[in-house]
N, C-alpha and C. Protein backbone atom coordinates (compact mmCIF):
# COMPACT_ATOMS: atom_id res chain seq x y z
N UNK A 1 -17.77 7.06 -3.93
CA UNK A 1 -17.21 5.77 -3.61
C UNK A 1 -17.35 4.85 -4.82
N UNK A 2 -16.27 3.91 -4.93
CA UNK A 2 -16.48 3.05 -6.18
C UNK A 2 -17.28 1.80 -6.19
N UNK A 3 -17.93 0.95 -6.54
CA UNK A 3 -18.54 -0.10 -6.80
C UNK A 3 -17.57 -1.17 -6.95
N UNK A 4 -17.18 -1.57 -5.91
CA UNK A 4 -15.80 -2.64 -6.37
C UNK A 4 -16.82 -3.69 -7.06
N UNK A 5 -17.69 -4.37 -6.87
CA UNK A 5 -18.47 -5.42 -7.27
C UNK A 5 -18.34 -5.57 -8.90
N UNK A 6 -17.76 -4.23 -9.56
CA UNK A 6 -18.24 -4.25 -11.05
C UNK A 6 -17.17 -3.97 -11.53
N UNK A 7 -16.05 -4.17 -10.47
CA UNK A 7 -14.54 -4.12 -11.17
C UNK A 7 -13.92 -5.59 -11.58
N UNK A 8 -13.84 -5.76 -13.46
CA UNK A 8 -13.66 -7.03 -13.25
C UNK A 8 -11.86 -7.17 -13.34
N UNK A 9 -11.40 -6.23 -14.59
CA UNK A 9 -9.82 -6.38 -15.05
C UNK A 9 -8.98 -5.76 -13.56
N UNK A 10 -7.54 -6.54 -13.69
CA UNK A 10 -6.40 -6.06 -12.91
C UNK A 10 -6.36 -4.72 -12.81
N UNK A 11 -6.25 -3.82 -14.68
CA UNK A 11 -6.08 -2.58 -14.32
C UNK A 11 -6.92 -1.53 -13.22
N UNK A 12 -8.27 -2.01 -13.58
CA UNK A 12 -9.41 -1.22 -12.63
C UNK A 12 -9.53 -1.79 -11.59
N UNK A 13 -9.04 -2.59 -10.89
CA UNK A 13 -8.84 -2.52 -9.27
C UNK A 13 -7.47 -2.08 -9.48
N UNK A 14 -6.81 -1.90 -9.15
CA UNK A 14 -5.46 -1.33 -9.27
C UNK A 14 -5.70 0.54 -9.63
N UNK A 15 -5.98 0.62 -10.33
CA UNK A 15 -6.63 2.08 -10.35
C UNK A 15 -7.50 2.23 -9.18
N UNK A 16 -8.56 1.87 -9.17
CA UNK A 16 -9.33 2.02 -7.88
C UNK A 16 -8.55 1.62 -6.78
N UNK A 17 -7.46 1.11 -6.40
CA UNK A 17 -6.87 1.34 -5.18
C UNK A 17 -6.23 2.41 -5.26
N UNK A 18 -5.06 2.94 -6.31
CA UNK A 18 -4.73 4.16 -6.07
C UNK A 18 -5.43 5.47 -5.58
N UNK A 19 -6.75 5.06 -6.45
CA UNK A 19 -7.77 6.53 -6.22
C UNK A 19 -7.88 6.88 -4.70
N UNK A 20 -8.42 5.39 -4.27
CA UNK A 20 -8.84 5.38 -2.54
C UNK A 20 -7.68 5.56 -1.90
N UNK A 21 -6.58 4.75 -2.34
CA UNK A 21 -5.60 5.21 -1.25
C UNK A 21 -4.95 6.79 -1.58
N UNK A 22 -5.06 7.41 -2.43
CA UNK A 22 -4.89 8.92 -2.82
C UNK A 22 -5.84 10.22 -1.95
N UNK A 23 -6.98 9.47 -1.72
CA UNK A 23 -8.26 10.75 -1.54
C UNK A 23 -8.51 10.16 0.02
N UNK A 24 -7.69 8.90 0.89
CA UNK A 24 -8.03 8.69 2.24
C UNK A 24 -9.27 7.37 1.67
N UNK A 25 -10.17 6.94 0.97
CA UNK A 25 -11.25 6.28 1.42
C UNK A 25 -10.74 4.95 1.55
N UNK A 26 -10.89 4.60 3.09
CA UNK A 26 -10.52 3.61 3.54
C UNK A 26 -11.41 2.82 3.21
N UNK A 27 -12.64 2.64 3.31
CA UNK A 27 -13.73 1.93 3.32
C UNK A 27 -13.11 1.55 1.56
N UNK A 28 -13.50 2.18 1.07
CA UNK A 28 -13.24 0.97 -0.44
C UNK A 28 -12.38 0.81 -1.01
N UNK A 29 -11.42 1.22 0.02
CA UNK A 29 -9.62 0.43 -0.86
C UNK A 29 -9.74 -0.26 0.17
N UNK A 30 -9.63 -1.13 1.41
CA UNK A 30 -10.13 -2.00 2.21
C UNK A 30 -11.47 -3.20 1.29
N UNK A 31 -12.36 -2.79 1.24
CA UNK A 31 -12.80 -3.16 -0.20
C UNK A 31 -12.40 -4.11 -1.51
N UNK A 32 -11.03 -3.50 -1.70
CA UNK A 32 -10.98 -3.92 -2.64
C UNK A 32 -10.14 -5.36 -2.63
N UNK A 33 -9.86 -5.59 -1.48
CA UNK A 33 -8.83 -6.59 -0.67
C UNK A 33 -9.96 -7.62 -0.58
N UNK A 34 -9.78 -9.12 -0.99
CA UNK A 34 -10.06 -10.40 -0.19
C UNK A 34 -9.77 -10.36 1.02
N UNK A 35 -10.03 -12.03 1.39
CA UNK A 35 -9.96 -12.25 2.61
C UNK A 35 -9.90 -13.89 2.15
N UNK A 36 -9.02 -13.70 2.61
CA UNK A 36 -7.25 -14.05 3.52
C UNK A 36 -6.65 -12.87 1.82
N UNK A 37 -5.65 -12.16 2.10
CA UNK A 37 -4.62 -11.68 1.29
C UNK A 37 -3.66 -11.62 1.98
N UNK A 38 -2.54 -12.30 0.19
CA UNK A 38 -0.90 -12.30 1.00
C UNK A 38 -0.44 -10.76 0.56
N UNK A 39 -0.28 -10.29 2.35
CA UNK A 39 0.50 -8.77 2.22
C UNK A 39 1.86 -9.17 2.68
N UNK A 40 2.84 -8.17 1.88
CA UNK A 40 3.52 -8.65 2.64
C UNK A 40 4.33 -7.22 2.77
N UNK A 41 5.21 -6.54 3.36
CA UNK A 41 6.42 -5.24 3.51
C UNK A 41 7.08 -5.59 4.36
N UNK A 42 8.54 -6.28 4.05
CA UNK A 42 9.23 -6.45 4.81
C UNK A 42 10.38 -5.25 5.29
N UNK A 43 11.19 -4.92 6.67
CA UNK A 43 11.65 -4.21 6.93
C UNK A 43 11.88 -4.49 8.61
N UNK A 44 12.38 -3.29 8.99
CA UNK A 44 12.84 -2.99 10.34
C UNK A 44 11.81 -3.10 11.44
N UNK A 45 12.11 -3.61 12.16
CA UNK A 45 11.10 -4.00 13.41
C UNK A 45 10.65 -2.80 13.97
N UNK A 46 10.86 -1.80 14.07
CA UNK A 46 10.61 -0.29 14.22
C UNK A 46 9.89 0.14 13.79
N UNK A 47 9.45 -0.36 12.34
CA UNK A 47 8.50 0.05 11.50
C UNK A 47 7.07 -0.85 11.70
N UNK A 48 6.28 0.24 11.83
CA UNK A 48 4.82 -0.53 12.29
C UNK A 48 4.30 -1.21 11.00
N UNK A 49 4.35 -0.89 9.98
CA UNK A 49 3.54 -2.18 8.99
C UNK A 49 4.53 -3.05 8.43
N UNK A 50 5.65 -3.24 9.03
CA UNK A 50 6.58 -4.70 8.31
C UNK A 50 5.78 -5.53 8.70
N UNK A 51 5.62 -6.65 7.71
CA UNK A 51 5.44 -8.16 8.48
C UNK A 51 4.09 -8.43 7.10
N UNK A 52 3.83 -9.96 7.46
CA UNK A 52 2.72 -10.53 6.84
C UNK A 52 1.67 -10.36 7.37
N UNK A 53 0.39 -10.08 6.67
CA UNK A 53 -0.49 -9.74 6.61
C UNK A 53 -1.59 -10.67 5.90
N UNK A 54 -2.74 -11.31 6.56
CA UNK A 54 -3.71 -11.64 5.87
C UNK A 54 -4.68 -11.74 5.64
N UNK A 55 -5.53 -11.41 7.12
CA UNK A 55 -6.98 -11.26 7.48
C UNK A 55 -7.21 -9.58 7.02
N UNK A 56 -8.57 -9.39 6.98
CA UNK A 56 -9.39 -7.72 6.44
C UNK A 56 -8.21 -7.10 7.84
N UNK A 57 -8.70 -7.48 9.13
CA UNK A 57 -8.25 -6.49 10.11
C UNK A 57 -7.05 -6.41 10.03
N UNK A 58 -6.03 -7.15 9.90
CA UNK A 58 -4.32 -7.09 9.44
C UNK A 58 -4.13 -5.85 8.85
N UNK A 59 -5.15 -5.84 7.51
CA UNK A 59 -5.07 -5.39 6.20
C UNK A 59 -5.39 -3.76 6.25
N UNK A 60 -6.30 -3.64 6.78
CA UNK A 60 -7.00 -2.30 7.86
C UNK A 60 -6.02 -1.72 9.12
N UNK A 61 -4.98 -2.48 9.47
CA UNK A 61 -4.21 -1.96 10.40
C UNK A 61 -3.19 -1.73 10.08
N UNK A 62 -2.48 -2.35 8.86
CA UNK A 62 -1.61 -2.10 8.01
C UNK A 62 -1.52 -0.51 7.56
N UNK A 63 -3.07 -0.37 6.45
CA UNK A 63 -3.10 0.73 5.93
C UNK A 63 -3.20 1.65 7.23
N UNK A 64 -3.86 1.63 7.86
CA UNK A 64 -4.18 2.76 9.18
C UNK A 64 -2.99 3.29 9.71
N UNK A 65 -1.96 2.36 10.01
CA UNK A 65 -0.76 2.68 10.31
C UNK A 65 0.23 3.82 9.67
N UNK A 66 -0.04 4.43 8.57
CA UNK A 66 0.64 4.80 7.61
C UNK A 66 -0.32 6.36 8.30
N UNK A 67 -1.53 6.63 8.41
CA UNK A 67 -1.83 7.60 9.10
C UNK A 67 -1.76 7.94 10.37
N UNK A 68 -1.84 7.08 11.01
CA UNK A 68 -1.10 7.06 12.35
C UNK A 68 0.49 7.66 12.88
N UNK A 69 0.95 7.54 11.96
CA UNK A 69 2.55 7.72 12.18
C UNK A 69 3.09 8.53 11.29
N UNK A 70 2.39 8.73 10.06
CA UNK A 70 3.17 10.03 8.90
C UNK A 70 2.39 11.01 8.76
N UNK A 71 2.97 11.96 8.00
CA UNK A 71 2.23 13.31 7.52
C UNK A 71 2.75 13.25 6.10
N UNK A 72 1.85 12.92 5.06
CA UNK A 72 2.02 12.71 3.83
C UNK A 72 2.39 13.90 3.30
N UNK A 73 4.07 14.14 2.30
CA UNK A 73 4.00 14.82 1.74
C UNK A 73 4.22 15.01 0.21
N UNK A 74 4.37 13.72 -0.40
CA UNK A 74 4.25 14.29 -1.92
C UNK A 74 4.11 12.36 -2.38
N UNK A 75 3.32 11.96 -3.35
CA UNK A 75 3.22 10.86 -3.88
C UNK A 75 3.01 10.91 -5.58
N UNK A 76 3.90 10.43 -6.31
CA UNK A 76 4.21 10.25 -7.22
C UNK A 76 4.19 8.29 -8.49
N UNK A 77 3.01 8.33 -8.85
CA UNK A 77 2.88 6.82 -9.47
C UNK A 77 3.57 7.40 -10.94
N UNK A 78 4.50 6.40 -11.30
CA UNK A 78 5.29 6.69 -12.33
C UNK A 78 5.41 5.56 -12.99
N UNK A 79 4.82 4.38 -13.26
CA UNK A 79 4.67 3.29 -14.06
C UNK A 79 3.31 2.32 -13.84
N UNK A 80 3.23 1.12 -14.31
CA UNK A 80 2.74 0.52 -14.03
C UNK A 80 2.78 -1.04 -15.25
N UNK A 81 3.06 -2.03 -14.94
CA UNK A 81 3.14 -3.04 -15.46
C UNK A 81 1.79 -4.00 -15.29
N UNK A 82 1.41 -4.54 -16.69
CA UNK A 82 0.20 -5.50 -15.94
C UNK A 82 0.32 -6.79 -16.72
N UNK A 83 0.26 -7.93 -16.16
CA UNK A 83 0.05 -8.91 -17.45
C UNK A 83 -0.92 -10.25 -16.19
N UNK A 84 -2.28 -9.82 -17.32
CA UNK A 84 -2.57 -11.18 -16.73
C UNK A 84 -3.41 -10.38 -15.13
N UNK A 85 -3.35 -11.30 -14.34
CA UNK A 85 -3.77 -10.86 -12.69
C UNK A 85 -2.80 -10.33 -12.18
N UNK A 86 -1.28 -10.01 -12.57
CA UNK A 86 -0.90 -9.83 -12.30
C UNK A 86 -0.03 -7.68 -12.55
N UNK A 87 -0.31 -7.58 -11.26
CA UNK A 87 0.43 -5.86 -12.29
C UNK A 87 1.52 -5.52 -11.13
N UNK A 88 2.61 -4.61 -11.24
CA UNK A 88 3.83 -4.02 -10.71
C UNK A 88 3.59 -2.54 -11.12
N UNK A 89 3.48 -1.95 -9.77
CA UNK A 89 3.72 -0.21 -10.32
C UNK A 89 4.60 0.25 -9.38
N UNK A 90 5.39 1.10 -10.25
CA UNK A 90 6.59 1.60 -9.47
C UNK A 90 5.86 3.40 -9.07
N UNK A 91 6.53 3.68 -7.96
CA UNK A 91 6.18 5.05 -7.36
C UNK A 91 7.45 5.88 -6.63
N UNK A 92 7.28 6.84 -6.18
CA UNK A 92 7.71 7.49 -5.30
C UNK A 92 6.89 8.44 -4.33
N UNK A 93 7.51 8.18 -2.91
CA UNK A 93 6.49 8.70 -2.13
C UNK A 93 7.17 9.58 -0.96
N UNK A 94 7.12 10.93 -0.46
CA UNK A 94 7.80 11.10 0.66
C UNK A 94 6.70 11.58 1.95
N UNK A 95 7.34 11.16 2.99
CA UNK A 95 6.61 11.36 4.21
C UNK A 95 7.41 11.62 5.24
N UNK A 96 6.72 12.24 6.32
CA UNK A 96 7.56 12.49 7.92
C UNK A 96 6.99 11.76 8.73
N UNK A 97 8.09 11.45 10.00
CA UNK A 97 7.91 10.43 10.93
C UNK A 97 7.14 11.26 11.71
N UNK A 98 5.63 11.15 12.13
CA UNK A 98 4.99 11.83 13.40
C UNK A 98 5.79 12.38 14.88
N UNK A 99 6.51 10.97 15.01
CA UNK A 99 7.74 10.89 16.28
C UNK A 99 8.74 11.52 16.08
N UNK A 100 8.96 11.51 15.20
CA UNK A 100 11.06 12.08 14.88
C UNK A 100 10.67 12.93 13.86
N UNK A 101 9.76 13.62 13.32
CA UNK A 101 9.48 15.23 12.55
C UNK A 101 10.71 14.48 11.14
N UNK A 102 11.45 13.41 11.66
CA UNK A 102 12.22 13.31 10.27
C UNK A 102 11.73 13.15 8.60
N UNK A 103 12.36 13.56 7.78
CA UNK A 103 11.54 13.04 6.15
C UNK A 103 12.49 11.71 5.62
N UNK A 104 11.59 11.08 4.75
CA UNK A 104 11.93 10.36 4.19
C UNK A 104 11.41 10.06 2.52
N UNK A 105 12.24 9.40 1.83
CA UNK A 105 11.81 9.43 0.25
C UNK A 105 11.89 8.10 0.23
N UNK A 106 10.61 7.27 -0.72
CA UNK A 106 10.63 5.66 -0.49
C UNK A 106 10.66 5.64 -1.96
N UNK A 107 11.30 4.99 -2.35
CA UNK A 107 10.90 4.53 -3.78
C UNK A 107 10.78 3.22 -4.06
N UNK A 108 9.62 2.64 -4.41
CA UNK A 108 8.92 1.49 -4.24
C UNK A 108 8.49 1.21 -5.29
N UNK A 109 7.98 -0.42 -5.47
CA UNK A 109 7.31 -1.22 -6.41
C UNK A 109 5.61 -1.98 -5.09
N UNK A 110 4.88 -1.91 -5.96
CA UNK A 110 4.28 -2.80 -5.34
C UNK A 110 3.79 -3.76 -6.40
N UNK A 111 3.60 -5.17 -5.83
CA UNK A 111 2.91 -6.57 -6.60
C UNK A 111 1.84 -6.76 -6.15
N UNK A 112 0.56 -6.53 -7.40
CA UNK A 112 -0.62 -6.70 -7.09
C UNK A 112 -0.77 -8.05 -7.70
N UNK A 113 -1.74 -9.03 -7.15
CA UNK A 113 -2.27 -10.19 -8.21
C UNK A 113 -3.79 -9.95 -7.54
N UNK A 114 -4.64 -10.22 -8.56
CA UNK A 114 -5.83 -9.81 -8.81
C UNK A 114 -6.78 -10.65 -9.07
N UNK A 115 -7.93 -11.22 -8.37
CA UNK A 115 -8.82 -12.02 -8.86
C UNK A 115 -10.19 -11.97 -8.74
N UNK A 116 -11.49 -12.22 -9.64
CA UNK A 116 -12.59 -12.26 -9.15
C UNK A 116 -13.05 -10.15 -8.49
N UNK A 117 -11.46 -9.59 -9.15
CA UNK A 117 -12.20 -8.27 -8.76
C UNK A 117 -11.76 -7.90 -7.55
N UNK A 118 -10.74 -8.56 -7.09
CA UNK A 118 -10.38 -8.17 -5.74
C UNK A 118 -8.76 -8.42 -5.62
N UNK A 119 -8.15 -7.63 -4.78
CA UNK A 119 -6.68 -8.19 -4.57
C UNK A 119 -6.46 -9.20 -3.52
N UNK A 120 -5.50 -10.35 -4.26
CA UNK A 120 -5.04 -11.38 -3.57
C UNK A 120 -3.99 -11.49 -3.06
N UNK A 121 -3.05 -10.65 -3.93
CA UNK A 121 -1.74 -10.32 -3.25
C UNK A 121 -1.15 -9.41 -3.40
N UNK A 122 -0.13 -8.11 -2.42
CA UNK A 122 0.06 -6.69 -1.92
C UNK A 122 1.29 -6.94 -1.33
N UNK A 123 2.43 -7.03 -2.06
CA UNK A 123 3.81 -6.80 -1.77
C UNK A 123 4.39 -5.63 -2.30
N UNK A 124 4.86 -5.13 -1.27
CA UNK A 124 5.84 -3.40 -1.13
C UNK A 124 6.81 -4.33 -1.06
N UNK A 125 8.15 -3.58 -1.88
CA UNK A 125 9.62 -3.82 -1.84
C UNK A 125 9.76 -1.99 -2.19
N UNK A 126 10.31 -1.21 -0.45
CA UNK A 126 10.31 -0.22 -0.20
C UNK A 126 11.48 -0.09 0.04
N UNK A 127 12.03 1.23 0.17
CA UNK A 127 13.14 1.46 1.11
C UNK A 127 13.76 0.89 2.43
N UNK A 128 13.63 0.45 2.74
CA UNK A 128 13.04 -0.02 4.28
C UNK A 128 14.61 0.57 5.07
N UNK A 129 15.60 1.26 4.29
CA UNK A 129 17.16 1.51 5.92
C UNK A 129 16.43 3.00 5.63
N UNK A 130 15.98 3.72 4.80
CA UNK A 130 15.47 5.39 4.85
C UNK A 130 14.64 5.22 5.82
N UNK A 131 13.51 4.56 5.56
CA UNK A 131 12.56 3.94 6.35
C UNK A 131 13.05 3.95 8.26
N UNK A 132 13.60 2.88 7.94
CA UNK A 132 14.30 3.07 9.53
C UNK A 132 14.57 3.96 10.43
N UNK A 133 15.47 4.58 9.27
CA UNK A 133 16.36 5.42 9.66
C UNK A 133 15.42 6.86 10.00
N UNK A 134 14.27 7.00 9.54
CA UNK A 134 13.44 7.99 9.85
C UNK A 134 12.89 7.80 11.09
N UNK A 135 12.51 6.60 11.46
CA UNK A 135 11.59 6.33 12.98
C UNK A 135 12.86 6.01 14.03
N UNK A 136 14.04 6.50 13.79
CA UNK A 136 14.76 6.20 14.47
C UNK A 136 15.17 7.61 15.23
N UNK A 137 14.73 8.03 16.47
CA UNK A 137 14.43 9.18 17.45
C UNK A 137 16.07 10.01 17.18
């Protein structure tokens, strides 16, 4: 597990979230989140983590959701931008709908801003009609 306490730059929380969210450890990519953070993934009402997000438990039900409902099958980080508190990494990710066995391919950015060692703000700009269109029976 990582020591978030001794993460001070953007890049190394940002790395340390990938790691945790890569290997499952909820406990310290949860961690690595303030409290209040602006989350935000907007999309289809169908989809269980659209919406704003800002308390730990939001933030914890957000991520949980993503195991709850998919079967991860291939994740791909293919950039990453940083300036400042601020970083953008682009990815690709595919998964199946638990409900509808359907696949889907997301290709996404997320906006981290970073402070004090912790993330302040967690915006996905995802696929969101693939998206849909996967939890759609």
């Amino acid at each position: 597990m990582t020591n978030t306490q001794t993460l001070t730059s953007t890049d190394e929380v940002v790395d340390a979230f990938f790691t945790a969210f890569g290997s499952g450890d909820s406990e310290t990519l949860l961690g690595l989140f303030s409290g209040p953070t602006d989350l935000r993934a907007n999309g289809a009402p169908n989809v269980p983590w659209v919406g704003a997000k800002a308390t730990k438990d939001e933030v914890a039900a957000f991520f949980g959701s993503f195991g709850e409902t998919l079967d991860f099958q291939s994740f791909e980080l293919h950039s990453r931008i940083t300036e400042g508190a601020n970083a953008v990494a682009f990815a690709t990710a595919v998964f199946a709908v638990k409900a509808t066995g359907k696949t889907f391919r997301n290709d996404l950015a997320i906006h981290f801003s970073v402070a004090d060692g912790k993330i302040t703000r967690y915006h996905v700009y995802e696929d969101s009609y693939a998206i849909h269109e996967a939890f759609n029976a």
